[in-house]
N, C-alpha and C. Protein backbone atom coordinates (compact mmCIF):
# COMPACT_ATOMS: atom_id res chain seq x y z
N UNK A 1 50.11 -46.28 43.53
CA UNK A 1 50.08 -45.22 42.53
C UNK A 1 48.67 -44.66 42.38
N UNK A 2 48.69 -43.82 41.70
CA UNK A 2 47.41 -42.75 41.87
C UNK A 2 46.04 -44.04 40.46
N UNK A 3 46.89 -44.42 39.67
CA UNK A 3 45.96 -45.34 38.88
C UNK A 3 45.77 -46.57 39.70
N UNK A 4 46.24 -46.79 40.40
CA UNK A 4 45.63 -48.28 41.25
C UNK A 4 44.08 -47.51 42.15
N UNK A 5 45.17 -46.73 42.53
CA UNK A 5 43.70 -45.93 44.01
C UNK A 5 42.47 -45.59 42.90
N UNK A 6 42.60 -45.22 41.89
CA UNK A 6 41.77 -44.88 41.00
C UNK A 6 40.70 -46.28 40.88
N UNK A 7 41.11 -46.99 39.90
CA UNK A 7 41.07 -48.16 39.93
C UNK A 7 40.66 -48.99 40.84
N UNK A 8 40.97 -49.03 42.00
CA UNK A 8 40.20 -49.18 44.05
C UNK A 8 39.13 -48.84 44.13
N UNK A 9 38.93 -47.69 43.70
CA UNK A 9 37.94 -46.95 44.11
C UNK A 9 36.55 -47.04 42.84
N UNK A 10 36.83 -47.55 42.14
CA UNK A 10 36.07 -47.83 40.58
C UNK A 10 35.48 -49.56 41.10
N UNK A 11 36.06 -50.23 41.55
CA UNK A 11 36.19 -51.54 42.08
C UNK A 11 35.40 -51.86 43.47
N UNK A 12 35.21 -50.43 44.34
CA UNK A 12 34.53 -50.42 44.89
C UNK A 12 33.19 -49.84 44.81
N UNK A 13 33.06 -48.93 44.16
CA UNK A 13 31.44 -48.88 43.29
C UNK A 13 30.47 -49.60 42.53
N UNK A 14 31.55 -50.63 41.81
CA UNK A 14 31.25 -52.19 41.66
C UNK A 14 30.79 -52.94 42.57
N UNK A 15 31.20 -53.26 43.50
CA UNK A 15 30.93 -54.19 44.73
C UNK A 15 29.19 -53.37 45.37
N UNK A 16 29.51 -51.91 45.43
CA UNK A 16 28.37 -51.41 46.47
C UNK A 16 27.09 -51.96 45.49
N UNK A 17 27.30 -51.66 44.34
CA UNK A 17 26.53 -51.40 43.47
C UNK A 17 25.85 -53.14 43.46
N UNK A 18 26.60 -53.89 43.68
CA UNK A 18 26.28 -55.24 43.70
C UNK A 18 25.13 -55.74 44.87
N UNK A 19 25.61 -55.12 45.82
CA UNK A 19 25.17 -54.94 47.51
C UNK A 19 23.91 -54.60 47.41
N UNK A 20 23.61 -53.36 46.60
CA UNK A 20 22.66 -52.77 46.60
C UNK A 20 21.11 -53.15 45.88
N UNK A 21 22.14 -54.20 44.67
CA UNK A 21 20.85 -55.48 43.96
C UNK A 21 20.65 -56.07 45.23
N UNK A 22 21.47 -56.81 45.75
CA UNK A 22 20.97 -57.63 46.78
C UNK A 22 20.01 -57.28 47.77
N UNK A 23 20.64 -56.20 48.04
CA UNK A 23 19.26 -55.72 49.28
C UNK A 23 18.20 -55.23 48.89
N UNK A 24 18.07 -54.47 47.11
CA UNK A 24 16.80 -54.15 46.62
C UNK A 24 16.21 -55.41 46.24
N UNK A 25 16.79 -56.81 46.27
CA UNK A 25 15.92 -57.79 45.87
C UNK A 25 15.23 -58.56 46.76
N UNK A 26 15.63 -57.63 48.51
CA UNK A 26 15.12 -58.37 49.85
C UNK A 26 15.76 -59.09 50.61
N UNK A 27 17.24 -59.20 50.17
CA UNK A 27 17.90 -59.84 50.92
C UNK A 27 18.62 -59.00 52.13
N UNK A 28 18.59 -59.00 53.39
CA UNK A 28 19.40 -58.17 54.10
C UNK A 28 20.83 -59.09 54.50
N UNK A 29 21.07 -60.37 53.86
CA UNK A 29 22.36 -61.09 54.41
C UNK A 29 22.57 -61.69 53.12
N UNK A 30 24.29 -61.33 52.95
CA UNK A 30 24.65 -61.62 51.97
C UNK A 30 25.15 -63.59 52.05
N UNK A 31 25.09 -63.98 53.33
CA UNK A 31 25.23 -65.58 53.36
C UNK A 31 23.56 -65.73 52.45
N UNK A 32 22.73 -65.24 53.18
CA UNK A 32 21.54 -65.70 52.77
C UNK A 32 21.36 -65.85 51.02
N UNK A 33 21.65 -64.52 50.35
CA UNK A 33 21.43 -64.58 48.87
C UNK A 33 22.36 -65.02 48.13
N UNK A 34 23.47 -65.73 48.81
CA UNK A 34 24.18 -66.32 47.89
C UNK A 34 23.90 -67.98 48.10
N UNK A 35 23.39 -68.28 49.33
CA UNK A 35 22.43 -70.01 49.53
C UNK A 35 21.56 -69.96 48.85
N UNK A 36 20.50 -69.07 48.55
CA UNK A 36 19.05 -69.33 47.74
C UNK A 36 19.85 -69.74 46.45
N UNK A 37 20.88 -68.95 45.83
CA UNK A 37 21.20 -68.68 44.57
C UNK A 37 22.59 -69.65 44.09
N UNK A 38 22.36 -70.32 44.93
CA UNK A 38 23.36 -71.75 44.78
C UNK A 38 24.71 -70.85 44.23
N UNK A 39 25.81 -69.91 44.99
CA UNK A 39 26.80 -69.23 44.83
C UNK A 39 27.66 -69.94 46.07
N UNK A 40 29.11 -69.85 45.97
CA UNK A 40 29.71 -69.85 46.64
C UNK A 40 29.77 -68.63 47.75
N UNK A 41 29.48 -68.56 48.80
CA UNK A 41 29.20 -67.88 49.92
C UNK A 41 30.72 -67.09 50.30
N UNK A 42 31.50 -67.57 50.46
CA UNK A 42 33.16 -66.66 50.44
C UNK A 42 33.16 -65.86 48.86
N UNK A 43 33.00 -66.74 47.87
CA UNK A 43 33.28 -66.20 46.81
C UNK A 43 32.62 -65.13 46.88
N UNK A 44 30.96 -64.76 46.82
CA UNK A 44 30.25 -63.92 46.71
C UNK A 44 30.11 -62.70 47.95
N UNK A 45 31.19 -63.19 49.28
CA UNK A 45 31.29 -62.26 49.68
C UNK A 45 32.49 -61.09 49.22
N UNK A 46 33.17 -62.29 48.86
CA UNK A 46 34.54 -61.33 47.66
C UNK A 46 33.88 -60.26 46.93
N UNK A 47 33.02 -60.82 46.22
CA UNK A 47 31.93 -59.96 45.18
C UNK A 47 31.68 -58.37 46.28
N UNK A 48 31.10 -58.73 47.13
CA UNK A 48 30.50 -57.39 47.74
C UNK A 48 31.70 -56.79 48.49
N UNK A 49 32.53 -57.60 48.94
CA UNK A 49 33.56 -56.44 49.94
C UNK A 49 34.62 -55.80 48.71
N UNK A 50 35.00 -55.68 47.62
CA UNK A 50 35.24 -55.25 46.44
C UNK A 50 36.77 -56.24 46.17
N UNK A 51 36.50 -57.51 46.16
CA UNK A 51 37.69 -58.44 45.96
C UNK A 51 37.87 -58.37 44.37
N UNK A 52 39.01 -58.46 43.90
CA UNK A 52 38.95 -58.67 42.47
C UNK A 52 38.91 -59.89 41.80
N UNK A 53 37.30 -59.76 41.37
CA UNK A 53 36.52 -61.03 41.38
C UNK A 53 36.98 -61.24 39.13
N UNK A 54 36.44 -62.79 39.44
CA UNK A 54 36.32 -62.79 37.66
C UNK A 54 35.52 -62.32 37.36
N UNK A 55 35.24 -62.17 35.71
CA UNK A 55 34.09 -61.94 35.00
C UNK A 55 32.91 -62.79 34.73
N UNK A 56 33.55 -64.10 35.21
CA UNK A 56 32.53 -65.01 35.02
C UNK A 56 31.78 -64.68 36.26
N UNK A 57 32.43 -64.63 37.64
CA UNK A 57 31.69 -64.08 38.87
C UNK A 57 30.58 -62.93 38.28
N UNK A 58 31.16 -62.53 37.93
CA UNK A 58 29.66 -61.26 37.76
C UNK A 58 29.05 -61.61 37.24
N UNK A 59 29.32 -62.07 35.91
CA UNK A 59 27.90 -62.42 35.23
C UNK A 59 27.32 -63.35 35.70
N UNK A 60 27.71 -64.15 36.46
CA UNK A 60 26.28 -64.83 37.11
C UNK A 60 25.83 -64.08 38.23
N UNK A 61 26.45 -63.44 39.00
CA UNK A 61 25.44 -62.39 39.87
C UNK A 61 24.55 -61.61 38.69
N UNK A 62 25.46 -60.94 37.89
CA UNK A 62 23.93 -60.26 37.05
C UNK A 62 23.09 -60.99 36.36
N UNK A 63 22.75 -62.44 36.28
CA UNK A 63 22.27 -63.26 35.51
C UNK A 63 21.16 -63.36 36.54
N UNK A 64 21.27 -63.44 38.15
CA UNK A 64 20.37 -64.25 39.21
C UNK A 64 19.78 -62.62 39.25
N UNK A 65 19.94 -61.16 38.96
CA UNK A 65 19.25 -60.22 39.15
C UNK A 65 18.54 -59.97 38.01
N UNK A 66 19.16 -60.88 36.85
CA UNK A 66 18.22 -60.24 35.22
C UNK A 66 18.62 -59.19 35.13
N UNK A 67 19.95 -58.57 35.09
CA UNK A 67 20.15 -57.67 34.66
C UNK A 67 21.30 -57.75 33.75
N UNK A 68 21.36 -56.54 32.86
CA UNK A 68 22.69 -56.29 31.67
C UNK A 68 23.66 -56.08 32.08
N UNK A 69 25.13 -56.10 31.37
CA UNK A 69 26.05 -55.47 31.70
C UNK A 69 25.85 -53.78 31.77
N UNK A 70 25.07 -53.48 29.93
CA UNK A 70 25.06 -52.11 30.20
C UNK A 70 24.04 -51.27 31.35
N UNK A 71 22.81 -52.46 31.65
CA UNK A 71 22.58 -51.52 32.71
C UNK A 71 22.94 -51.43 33.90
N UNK A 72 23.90 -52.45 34.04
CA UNK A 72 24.60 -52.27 35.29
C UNK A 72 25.94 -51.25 35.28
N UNK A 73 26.30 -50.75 34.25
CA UNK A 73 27.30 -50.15 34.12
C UNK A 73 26.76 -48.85 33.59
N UNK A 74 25.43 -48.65 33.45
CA UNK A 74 25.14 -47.64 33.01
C UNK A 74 24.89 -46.28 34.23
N UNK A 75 24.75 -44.85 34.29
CA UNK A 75 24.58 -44.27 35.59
C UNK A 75 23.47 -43.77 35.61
N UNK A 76 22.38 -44.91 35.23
CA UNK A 76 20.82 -44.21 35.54
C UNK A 76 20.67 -44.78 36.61
């Protein structure tokens, strides 16, 4: 349905957006920044390929970048 694809596609701006901490924090491999950061390595690739992850999943990715919900959800 047109609200799932919606929804897909919202889910995947999430994930890039995740990708994109990672590699602005120097990581170019996502095995790599999820070993430094003591994460489950499948799990956290769920995170970036846009799996529908928990909430607890994110907030500890945004916890290991120091960042907010709102500024991660914000469009500055």
């Amino acid at each position: 349905s047109n609200t799932d694809e919606h929804i897909n596609a919202r889910i995947q701006e999430v994930a890039q957006k995740i990708k994109q901490l990672r590699i602005d924090a120097g990581y170019t491999s996502a095995e790599n920044f999820a070993y430094d950061n003591e994460l489950n390595r499948v799990q956290y690739w769920r995170v970036e390929s846009g799996a529908n992850i928990t909430l607890k999943t994110l907030l500890k990715v945004l916890d290991i970048h120091q960042i907010s919900l709102s500024n991660f959800f914000s469009d500055k």
